[in-house]
C-alpha atoms as a PDB file:
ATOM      1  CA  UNK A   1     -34.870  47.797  12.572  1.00  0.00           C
ATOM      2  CA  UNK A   2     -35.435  44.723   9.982  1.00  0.00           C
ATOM      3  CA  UNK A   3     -32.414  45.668   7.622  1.00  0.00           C
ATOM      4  CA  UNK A   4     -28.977  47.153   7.694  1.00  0.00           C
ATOM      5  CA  UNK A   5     -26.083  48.124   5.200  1.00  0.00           C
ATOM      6  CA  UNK A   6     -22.848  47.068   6.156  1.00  0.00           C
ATOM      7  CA  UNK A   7     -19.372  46.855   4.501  1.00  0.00           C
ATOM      8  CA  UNK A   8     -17.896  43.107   3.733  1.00  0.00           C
ATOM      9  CA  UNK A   9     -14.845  42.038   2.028  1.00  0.00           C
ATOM     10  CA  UNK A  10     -15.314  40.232  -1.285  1.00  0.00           C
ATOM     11  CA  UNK A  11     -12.906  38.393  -2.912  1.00  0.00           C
ATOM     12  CA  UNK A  12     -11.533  38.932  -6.707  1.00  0.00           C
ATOM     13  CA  UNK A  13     -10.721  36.248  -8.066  1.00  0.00           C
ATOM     14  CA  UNK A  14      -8.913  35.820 -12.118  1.00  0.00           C
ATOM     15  CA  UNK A  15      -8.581  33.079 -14.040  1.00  0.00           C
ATOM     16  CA  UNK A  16      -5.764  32.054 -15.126  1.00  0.00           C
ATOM     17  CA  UNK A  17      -5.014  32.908 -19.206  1.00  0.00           C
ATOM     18  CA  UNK A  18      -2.116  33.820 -21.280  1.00  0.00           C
ATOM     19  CA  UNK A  19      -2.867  37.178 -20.575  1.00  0.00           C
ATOM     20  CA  UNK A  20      -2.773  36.925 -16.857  1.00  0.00           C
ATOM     21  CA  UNK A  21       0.297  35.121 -16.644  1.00  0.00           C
ATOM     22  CA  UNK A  22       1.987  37.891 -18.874  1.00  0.00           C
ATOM     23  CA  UNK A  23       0.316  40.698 -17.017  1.00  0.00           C
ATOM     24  CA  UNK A  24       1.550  39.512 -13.645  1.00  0.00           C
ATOM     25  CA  UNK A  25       4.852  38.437 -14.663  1.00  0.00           C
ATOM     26  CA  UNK A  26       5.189  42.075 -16.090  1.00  0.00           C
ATOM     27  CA  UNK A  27       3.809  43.534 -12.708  1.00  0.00           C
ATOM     28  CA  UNK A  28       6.641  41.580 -10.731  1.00  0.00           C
ATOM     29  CA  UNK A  29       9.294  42.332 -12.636  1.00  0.00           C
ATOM     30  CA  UNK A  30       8.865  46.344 -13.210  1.00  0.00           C
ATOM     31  CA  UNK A  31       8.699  45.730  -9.239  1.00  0.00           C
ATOM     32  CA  UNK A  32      12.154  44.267  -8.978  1.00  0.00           C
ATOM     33  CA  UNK A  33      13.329  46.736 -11.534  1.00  0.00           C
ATOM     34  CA  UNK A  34      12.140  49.306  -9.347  1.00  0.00           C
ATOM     35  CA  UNK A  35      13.745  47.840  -6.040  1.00  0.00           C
ATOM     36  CA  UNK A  36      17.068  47.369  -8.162  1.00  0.00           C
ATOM     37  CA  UNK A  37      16.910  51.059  -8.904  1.00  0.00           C
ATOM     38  CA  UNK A  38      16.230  52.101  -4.925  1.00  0.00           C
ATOM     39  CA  UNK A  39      18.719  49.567  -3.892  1.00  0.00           C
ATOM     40  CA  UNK A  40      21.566  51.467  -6.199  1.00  0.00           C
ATOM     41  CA  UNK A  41      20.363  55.175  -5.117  1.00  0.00           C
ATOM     42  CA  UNK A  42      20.647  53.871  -1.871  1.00  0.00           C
ATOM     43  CA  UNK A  43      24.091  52.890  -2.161  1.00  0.00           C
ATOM     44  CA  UNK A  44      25.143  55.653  -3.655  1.00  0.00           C
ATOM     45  CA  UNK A  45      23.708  58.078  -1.342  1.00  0.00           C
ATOM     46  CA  UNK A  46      25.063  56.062   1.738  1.00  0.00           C
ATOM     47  CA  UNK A  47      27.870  55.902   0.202  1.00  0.00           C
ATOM     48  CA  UNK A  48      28.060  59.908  -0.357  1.00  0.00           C
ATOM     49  CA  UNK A  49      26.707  60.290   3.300  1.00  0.00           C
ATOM     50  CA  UNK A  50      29.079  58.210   4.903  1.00  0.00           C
ATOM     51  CA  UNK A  51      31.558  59.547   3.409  1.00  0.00           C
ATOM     52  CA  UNK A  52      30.859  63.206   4.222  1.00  0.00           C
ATOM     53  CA  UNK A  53      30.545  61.787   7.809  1.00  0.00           C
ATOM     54  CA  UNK A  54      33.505  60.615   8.155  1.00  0.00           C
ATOM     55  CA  UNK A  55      35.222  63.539   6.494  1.00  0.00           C
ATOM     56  CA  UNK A  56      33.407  65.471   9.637  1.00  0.00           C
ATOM     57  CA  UNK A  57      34.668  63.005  12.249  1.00  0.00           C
ATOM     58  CA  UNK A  58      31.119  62.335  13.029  1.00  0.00           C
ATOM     59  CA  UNK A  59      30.060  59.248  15.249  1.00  0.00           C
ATOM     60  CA  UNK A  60      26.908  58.419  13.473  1.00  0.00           C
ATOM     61  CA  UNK A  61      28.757  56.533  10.733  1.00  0.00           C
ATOM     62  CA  UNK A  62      27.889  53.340  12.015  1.00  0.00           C
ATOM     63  CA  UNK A  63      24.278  54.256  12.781  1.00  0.00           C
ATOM     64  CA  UNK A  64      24.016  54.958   8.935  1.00  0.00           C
ATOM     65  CA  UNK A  65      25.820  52.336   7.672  1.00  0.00           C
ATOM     66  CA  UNK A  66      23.047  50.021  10.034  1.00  0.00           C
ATOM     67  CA  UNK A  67      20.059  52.080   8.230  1.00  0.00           C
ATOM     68  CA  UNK A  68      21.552  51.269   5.300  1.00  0.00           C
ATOM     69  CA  UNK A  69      22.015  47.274   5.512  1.00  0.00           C
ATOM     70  CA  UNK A  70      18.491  47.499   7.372  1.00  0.00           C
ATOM     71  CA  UNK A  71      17.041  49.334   3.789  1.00  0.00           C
ATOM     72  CA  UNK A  72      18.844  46.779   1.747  1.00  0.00           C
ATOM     73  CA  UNK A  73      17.483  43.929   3.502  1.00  0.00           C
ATOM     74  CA  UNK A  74      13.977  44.703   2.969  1.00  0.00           C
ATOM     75  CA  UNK A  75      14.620  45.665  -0.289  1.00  0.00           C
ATOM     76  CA  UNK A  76      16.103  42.520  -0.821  1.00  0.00           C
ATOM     77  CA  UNK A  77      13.640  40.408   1.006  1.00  0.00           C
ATOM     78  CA  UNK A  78      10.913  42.241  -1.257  1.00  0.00           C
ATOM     79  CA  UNK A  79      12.696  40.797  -4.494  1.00  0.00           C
ATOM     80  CA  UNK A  80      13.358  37.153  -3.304  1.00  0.00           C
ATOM     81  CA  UNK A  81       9.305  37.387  -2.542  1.00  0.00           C
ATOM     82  CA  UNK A  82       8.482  38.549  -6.029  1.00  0.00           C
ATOM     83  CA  UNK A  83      10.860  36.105  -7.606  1.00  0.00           C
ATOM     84  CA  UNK A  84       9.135  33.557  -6.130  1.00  0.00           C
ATOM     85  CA  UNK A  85       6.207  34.919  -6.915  1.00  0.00           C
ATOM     86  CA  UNK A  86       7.057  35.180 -10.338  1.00  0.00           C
ATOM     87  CA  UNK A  87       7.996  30.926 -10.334  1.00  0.00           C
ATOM     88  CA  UNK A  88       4.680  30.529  -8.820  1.00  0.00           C
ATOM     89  CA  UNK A  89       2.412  32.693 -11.947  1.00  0.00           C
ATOM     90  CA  UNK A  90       5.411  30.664 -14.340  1.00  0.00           C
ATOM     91  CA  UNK A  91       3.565  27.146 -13.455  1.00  0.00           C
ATOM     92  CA  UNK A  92      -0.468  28.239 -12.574  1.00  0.00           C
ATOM     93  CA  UNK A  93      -2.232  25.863 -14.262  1.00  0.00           C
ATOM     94  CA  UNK A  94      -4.572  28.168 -17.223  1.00  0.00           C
ATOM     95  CA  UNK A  95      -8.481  28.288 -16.021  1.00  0.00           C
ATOM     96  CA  UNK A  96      -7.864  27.978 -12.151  1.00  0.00           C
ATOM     97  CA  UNK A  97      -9.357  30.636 -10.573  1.00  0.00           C
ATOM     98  CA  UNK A  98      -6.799  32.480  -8.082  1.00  0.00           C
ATOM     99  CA  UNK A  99      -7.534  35.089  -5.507  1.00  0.00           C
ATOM    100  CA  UNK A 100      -6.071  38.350  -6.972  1.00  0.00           C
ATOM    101  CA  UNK A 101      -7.205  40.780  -4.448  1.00  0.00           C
ATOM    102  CA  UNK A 102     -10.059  41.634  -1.426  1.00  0.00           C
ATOM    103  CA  UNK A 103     -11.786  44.489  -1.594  1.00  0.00           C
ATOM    104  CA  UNK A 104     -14.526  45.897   0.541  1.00  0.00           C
ATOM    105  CA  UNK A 105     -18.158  46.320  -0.637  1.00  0.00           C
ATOM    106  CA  UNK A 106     -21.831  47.385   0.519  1.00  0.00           C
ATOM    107  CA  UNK A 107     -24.381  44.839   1.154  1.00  0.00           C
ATOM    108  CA  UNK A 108     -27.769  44.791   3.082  1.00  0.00           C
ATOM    109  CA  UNK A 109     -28.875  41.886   5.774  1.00  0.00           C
ATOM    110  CA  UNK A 110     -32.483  41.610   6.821  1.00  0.00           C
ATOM    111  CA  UNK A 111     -33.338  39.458   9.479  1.00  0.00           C
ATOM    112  CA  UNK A 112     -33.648  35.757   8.095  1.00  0.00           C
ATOM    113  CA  UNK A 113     -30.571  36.631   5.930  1.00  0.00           C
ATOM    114  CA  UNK A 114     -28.412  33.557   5.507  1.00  0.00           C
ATOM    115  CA  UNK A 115     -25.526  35.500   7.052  1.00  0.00           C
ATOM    116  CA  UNK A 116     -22.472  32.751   5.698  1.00  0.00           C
ATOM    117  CA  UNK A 117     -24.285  33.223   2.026  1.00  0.00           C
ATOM    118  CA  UNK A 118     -23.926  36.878   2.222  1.00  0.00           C
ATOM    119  CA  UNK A 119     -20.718  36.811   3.396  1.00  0.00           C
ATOM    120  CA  UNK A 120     -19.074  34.207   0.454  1.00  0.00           C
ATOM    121  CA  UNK A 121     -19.913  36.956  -2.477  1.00  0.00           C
ATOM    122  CA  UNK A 122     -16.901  36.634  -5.624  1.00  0.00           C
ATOM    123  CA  UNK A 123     -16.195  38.411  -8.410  1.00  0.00           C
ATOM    124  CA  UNK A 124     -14.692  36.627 -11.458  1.00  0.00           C
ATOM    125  CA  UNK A 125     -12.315  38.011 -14.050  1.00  0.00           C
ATOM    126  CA  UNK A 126     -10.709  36.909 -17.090  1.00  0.00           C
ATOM    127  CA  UNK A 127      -8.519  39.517 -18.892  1.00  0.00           C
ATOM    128  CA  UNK A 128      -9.873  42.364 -17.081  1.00  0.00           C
ATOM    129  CA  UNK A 129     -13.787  41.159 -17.896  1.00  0.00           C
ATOM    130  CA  UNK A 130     -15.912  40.194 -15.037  1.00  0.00           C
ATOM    131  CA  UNK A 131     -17.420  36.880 -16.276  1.00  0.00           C
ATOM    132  CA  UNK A 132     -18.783  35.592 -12.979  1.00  0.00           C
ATOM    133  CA  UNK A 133     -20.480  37.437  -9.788  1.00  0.00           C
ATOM    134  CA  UNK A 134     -21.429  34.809  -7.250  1.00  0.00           C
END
């Protein structure tokens, strides 16, 4: 056997334009939004819950109030990462090139392949255009 098709991870990489910044700023924050909005229907279905619970004299009101702060820490954790995030996209300096994602692709080796060349393949975008395959 002199070649082979395997699956390798390539990396996507965007440069940085107004666009980008925009689009990923946008991304982040519709993400928070939607945390904010899980974080409140959680309340108020704990809230509901625990409530009915108690009414019942059950003993798993603790147990749901710990689900509950264990929800709304993630949750929370989530948006502090995003709000950083969204600092970080705030000061990217426009042209870099920053890794925006992995993804996993065919390729074929043959024996005398340089396997570290085969293995270093990018894709460049800019605004949704691939300007760059390397």
């Amino acid at each position: 056997m002199d070649k082979l098709i395997i699956n390798r991870k390539i990396s996507m990489k965007a440069k940085v334009t107004e666009g980008f910044k925009i689009q990923i700023s946008q991304e982040l924050q519709d993400g928070m939004n939607k945390l904010d909005a899980e974080l409140k229907f959680l309340e108020q279905r704990a809230k509901k819950l625990i409530t009915e619970l108690t009414l019942k004299g059950s003993p798993q009101v603790a147990s749901v109030r710990e689900q509950l702060e264990y929800e709304k820490q993630k949750r929370e954790e989530a948006k502090k990462t995003m709000s950083e995030q969204l600092k970080i996209v705030g000061n990217l300096e426009m042209g870099k090139e920053v890794l925006q994602e992995e993804i996993e692709g065919p390729i074929e080796v043959k024996v005398g392949d340089n396997w570290l060349e085969l293995m270093k393949r990018e894709i460049v975008i800019e605004d949704g255009i691939i300007v760059e395959i390397r």
